[in-house]
N, C-alpha and C. Protein backbone atom coordinates (compact mmCIF):
# COMPACT_ATOMS: atom_id res chain seq x y z
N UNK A 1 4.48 13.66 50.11
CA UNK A 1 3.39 13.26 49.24
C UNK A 1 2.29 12.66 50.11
N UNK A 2 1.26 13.13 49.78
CA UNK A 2 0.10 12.45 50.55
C UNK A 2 -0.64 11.17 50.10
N UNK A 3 -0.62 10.08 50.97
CA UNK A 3 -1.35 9.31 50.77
C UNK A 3 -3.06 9.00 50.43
N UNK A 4 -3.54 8.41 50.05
CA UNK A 4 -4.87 8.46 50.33
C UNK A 4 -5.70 7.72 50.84
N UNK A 5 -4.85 6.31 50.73
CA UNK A 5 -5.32 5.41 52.30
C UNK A 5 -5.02 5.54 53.63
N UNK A 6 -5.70 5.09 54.32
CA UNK A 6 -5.28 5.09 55.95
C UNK A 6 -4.71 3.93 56.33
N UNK A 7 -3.47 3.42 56.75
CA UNK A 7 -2.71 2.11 56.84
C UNK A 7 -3.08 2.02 58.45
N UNK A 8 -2.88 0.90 58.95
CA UNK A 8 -2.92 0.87 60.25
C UNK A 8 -1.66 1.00 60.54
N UNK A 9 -1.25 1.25 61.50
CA UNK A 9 0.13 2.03 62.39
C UNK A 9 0.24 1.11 63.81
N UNK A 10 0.94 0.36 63.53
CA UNK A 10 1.67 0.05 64.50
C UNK A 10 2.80 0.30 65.39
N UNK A 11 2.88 0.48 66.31
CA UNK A 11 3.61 1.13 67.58
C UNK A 11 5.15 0.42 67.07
N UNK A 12 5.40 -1.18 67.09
CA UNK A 12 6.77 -1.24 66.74
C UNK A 12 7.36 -1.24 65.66
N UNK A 13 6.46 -0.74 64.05
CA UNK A 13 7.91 -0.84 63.43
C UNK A 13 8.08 0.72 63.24
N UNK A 14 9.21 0.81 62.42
CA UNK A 14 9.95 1.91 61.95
C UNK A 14 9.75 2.32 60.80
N UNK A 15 9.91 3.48 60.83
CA UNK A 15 9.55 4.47 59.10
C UNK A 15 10.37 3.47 57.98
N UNK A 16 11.26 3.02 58.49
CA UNK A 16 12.09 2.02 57.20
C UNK A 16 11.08 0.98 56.94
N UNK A 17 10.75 0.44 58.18
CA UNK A 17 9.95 -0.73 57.70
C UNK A 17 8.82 -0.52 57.00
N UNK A 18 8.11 0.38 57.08
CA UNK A 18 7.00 1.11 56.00
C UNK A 18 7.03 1.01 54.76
N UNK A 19 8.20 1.54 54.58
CA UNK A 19 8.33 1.76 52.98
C UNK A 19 7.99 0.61 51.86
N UNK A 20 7.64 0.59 51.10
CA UNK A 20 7.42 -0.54 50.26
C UNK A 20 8.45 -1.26 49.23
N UNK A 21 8.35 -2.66 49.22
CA UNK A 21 9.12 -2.90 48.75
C UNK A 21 8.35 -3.84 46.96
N UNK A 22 9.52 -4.36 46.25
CA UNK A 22 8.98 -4.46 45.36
C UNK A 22 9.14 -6.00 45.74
N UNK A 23 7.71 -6.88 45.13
CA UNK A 23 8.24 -8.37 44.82
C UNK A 23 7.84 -9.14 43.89
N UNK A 24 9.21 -9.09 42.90
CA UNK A 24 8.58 -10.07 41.54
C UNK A 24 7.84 -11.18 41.11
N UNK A 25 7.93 -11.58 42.29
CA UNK A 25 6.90 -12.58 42.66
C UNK A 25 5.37 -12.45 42.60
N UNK A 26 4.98 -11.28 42.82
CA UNK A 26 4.26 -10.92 42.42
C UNK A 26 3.57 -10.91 41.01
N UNK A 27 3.94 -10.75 40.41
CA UNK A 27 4.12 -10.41 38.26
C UNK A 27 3.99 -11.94 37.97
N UNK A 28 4.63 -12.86 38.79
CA UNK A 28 4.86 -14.42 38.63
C UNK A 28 2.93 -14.92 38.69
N UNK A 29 2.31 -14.80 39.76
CA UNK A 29 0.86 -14.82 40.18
C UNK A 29 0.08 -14.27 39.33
N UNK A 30 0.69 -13.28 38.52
CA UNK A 30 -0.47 -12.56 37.63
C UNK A 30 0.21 -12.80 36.71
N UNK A 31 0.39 -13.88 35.75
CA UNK A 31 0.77 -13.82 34.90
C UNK A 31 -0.75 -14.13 33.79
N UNK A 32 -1.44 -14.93 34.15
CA UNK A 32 -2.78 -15.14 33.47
C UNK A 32 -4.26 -14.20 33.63
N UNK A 33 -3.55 -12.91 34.21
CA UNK A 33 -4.36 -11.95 35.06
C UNK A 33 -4.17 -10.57 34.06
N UNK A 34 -3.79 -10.66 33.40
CA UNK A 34 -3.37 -9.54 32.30
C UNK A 34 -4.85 -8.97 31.74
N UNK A 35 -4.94 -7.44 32.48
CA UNK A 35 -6.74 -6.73 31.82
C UNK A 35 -7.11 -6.93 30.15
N UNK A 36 -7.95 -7.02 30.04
CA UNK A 36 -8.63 -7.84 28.57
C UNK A 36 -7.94 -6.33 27.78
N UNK A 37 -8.39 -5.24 28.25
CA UNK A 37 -7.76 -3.78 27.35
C UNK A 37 -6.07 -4.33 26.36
N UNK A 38 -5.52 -4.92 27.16
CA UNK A 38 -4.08 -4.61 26.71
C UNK A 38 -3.66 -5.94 26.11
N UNK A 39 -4.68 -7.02 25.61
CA UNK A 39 -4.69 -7.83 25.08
C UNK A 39 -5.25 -7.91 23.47
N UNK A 40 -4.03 -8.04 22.44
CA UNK A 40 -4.57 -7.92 21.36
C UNK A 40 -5.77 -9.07 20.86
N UNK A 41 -6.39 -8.75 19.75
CA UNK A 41 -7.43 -9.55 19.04
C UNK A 41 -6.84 -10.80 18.51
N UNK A 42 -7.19 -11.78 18.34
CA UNK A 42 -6.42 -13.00 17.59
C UNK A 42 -6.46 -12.47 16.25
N UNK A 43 -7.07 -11.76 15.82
CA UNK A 43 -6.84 -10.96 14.15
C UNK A 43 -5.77 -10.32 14.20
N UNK A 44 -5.34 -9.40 15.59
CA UNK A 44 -4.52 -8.14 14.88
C UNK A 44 -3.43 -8.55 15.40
N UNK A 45 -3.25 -9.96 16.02
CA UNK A 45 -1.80 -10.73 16.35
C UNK A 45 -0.79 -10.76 15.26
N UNK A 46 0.54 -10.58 15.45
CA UNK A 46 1.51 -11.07 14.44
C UNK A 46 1.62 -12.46 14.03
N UNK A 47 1.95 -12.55 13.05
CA UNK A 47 1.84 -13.70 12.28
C UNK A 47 2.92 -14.34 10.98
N UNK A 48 3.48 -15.30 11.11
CA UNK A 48 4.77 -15.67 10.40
C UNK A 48 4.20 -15.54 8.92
N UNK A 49 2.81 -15.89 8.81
CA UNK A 49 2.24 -16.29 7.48
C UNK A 49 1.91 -14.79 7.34
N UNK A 50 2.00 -13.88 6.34
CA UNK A 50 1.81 -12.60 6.61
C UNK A 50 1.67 -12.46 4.54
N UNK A 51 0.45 -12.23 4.23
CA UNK A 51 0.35 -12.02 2.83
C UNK A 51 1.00 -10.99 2.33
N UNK A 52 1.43 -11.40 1.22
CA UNK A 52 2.31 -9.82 0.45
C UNK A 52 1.64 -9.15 -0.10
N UNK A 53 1.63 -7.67 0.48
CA UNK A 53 1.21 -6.34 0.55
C UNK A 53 0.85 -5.83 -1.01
N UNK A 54 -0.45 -5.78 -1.53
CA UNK A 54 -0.52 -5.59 -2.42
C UNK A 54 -0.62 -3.87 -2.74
N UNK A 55 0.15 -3.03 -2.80
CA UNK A 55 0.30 -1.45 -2.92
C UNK A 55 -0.58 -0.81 -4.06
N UNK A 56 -1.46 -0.39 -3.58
CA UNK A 56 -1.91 0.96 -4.74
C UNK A 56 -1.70 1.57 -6.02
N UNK A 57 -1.27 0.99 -7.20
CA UNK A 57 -0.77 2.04 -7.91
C UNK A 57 -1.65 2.66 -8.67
N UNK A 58 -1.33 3.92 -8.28
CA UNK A 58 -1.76 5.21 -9.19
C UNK A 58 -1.82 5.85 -10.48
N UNK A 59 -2.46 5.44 -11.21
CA UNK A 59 -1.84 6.06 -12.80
C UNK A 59 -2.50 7.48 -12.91
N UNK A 60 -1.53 8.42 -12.62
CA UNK A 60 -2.42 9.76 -12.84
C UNK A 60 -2.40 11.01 -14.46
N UNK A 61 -1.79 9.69 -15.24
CA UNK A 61 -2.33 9.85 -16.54
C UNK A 61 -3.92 9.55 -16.91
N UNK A 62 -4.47 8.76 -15.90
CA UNK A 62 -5.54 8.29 -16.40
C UNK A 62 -6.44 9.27 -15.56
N UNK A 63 -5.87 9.57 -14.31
CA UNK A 63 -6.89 10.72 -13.27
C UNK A 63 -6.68 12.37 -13.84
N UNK A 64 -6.07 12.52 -14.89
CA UNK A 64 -5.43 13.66 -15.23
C UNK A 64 -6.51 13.54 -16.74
N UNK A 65 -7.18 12.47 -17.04
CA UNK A 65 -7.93 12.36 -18.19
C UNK A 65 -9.27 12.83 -18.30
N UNK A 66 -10.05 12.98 -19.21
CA UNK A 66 -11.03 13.23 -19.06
C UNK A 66 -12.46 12.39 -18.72
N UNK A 67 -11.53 10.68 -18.71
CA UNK A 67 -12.37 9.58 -18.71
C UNK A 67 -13.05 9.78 -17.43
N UNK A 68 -14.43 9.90 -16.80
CA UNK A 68 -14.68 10.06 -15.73
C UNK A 68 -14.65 8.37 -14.66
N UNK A 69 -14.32 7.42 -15.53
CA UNK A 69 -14.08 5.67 -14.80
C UNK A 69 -12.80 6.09 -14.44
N UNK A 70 -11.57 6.47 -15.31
CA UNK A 70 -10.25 6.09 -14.69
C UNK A 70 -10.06 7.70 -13.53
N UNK A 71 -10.64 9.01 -13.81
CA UNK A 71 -10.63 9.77 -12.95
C UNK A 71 -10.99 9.09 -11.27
N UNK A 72 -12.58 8.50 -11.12
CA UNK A 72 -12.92 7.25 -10.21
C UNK A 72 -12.01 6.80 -9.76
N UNK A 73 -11.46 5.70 -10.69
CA UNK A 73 -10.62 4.66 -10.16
C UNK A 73 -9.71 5.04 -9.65
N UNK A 74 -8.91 5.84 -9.88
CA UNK A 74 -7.73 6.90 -9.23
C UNK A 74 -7.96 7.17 -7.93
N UNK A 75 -9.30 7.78 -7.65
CA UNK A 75 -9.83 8.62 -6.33
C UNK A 75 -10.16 7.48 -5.10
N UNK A 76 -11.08 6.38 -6.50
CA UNK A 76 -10.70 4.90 -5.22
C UNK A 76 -9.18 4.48 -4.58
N UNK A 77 -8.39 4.28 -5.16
CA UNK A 77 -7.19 3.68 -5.08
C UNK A 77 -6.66 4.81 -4.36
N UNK A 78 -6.59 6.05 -4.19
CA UNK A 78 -5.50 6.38 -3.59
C UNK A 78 -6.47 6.41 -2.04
N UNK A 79 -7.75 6.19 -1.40
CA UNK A 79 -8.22 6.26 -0.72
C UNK A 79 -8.18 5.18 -0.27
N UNK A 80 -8.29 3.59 -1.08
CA UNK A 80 -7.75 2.80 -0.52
C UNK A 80 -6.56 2.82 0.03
N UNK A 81 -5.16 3.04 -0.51
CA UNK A 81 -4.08 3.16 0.17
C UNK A 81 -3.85 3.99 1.27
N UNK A 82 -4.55 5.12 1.26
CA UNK A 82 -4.57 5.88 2.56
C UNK A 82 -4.54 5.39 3.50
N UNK A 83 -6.09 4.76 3.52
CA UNK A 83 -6.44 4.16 4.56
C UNK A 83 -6.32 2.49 5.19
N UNK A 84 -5.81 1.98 4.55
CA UNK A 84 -5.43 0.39 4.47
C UNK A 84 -4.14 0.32 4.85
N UNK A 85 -2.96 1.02 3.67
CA UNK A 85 -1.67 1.07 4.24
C UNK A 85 -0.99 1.93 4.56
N UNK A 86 -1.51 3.55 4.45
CA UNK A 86 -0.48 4.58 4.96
C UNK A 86 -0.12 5.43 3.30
N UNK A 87 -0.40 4.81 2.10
CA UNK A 87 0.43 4.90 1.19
C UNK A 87 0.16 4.08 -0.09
N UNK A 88 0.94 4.75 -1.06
CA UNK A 88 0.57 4.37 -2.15
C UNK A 88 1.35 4.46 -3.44
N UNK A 89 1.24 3.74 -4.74
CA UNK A 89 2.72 4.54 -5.91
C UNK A 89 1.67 4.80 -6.47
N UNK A 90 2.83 6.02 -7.32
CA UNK A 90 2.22 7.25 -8.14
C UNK A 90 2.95 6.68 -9.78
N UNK A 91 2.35 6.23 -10.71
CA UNK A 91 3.12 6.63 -12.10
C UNK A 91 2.48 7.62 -12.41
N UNK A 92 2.87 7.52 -14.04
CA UNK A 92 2.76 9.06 -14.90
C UNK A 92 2.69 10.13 -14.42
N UNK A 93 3.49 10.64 -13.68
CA UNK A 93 3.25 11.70 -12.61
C UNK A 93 4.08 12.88 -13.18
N UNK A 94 4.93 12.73 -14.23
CA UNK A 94 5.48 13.87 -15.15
C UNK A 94 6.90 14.36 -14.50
N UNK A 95 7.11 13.89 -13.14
CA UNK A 95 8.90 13.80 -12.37
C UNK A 95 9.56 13.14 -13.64
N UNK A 96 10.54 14.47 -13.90
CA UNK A 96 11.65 13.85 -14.29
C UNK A 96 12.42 12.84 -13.79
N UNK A 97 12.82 11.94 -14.67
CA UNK A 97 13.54 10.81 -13.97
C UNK A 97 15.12 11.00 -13.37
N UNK A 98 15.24 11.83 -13.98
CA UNK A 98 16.95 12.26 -13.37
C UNK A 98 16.85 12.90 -11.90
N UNK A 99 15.53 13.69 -11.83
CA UNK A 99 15.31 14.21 -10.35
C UNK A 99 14.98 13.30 -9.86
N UNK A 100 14.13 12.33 -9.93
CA UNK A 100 14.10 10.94 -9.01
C UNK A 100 15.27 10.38 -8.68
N UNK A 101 16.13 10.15 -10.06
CA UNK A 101 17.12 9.22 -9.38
C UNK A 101 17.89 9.97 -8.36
N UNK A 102 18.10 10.98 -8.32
CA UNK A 102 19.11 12.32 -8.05
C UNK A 102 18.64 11.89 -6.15
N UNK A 103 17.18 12.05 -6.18
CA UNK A 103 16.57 11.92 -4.88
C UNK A 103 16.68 10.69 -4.38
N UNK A 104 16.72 9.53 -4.97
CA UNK A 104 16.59 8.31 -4.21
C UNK A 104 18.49 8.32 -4.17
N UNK A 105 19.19 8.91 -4.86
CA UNK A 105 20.55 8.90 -4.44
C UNK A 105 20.50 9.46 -3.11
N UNK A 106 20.11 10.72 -3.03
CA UNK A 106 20.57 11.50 -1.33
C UNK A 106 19.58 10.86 -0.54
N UNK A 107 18.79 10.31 -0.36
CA UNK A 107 18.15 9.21 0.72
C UNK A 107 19.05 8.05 0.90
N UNK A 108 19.76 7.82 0.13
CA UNK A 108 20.69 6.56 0.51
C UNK A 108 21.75 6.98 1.25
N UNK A 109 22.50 7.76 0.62
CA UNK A 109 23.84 8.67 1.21
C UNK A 109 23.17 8.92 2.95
N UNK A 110 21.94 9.77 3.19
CA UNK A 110 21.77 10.20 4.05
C UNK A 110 21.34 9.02 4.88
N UNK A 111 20.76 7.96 4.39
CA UNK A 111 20.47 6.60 4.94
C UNK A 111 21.51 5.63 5.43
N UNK A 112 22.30 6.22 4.80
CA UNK A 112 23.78 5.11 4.63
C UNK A 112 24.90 5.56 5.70
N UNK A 113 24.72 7.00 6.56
CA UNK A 113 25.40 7.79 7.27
C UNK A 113 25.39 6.34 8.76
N UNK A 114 26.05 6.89 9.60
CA UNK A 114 25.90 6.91 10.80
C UNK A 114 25.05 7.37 11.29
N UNK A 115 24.31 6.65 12.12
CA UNK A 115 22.96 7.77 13.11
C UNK A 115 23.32 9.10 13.99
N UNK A 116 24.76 9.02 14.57
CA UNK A 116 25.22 10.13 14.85
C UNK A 116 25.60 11.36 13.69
N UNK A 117 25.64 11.13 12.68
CA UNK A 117 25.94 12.10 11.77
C UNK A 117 24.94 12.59 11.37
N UNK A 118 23.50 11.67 11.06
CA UNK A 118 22.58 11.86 10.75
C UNK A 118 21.67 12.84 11.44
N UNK A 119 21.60 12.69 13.18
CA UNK A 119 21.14 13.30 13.87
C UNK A 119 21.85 15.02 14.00
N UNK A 120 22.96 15.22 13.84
CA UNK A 120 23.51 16.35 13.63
C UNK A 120 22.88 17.62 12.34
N UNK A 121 22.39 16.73 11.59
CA UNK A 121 21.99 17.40 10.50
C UNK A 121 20.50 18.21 11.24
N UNK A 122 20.59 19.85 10.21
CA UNK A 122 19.11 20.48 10.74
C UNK A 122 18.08 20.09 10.49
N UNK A 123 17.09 19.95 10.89
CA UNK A 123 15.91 19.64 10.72
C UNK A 123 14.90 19.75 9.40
N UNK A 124 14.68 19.05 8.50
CA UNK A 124 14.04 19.68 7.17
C UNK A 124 15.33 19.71 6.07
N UNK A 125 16.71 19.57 6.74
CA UNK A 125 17.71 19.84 5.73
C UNK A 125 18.24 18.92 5.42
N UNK A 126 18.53 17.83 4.06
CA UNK A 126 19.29 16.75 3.91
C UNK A 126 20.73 16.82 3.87
């Protein structure tokens, strides 16, 4: 591998002695030296006090209406959740409830596995 500095070369040591070594001691000296990049904001720090997450819900009886406010309000809210938390709940959404429960059953089963069993399974397949 090529270097790209030029070291000075001295006549007595040896290719061993060249090589570099590591010293933690180092990391010790820079500990208050940490680049501003990889330092979070005092905003986006973790925090014990952490407000409870107020979630989105969706009524898409009312976006399914002809009211053009609750159609709105729908289109706000799920854009808020998008973009705020990732996500959002859906009522009146016309899912049978037996297929829900049916589904939040095999997410548990499959949740409830071993991670080795879990990982065995194909991809896309519960």
């Amino acid at each position: 591998m090529e270097c790209i500095t030029k070291l000075p070369f001295n006549e007595n040591e040896t290719e061993d002695s060249l090589l570099t070594t590591f010293d933690s001691m180092v990391l010790y000296d820079q500990e208050n030296q940490v680049p501003r990049e990889f330092v979070w904001p005092d905003h986006q720090k973790p925090s014990p006090n952490v407000p409870i997450l107020q979630v989105p819900l969706i009524d898409l009886a009312g976006f399914l209406s002809d009211d053009p406010f609750l159609v709105s309000e729908a289109t706000r809210l799920v854009a808020e959740g998008a973009k705020q938390h990732g996500f959002f709940l859906v009522t009146n959404h016309g899912v049978d409830e037996r297929l829900l429960s049916s589904a939040y059953t095999s997410m548990d089963k499959f949740f409830f596995c071993h991670r080795l069993v879990r990982n065995r399974r194909l991809w896309g397949v519960a």
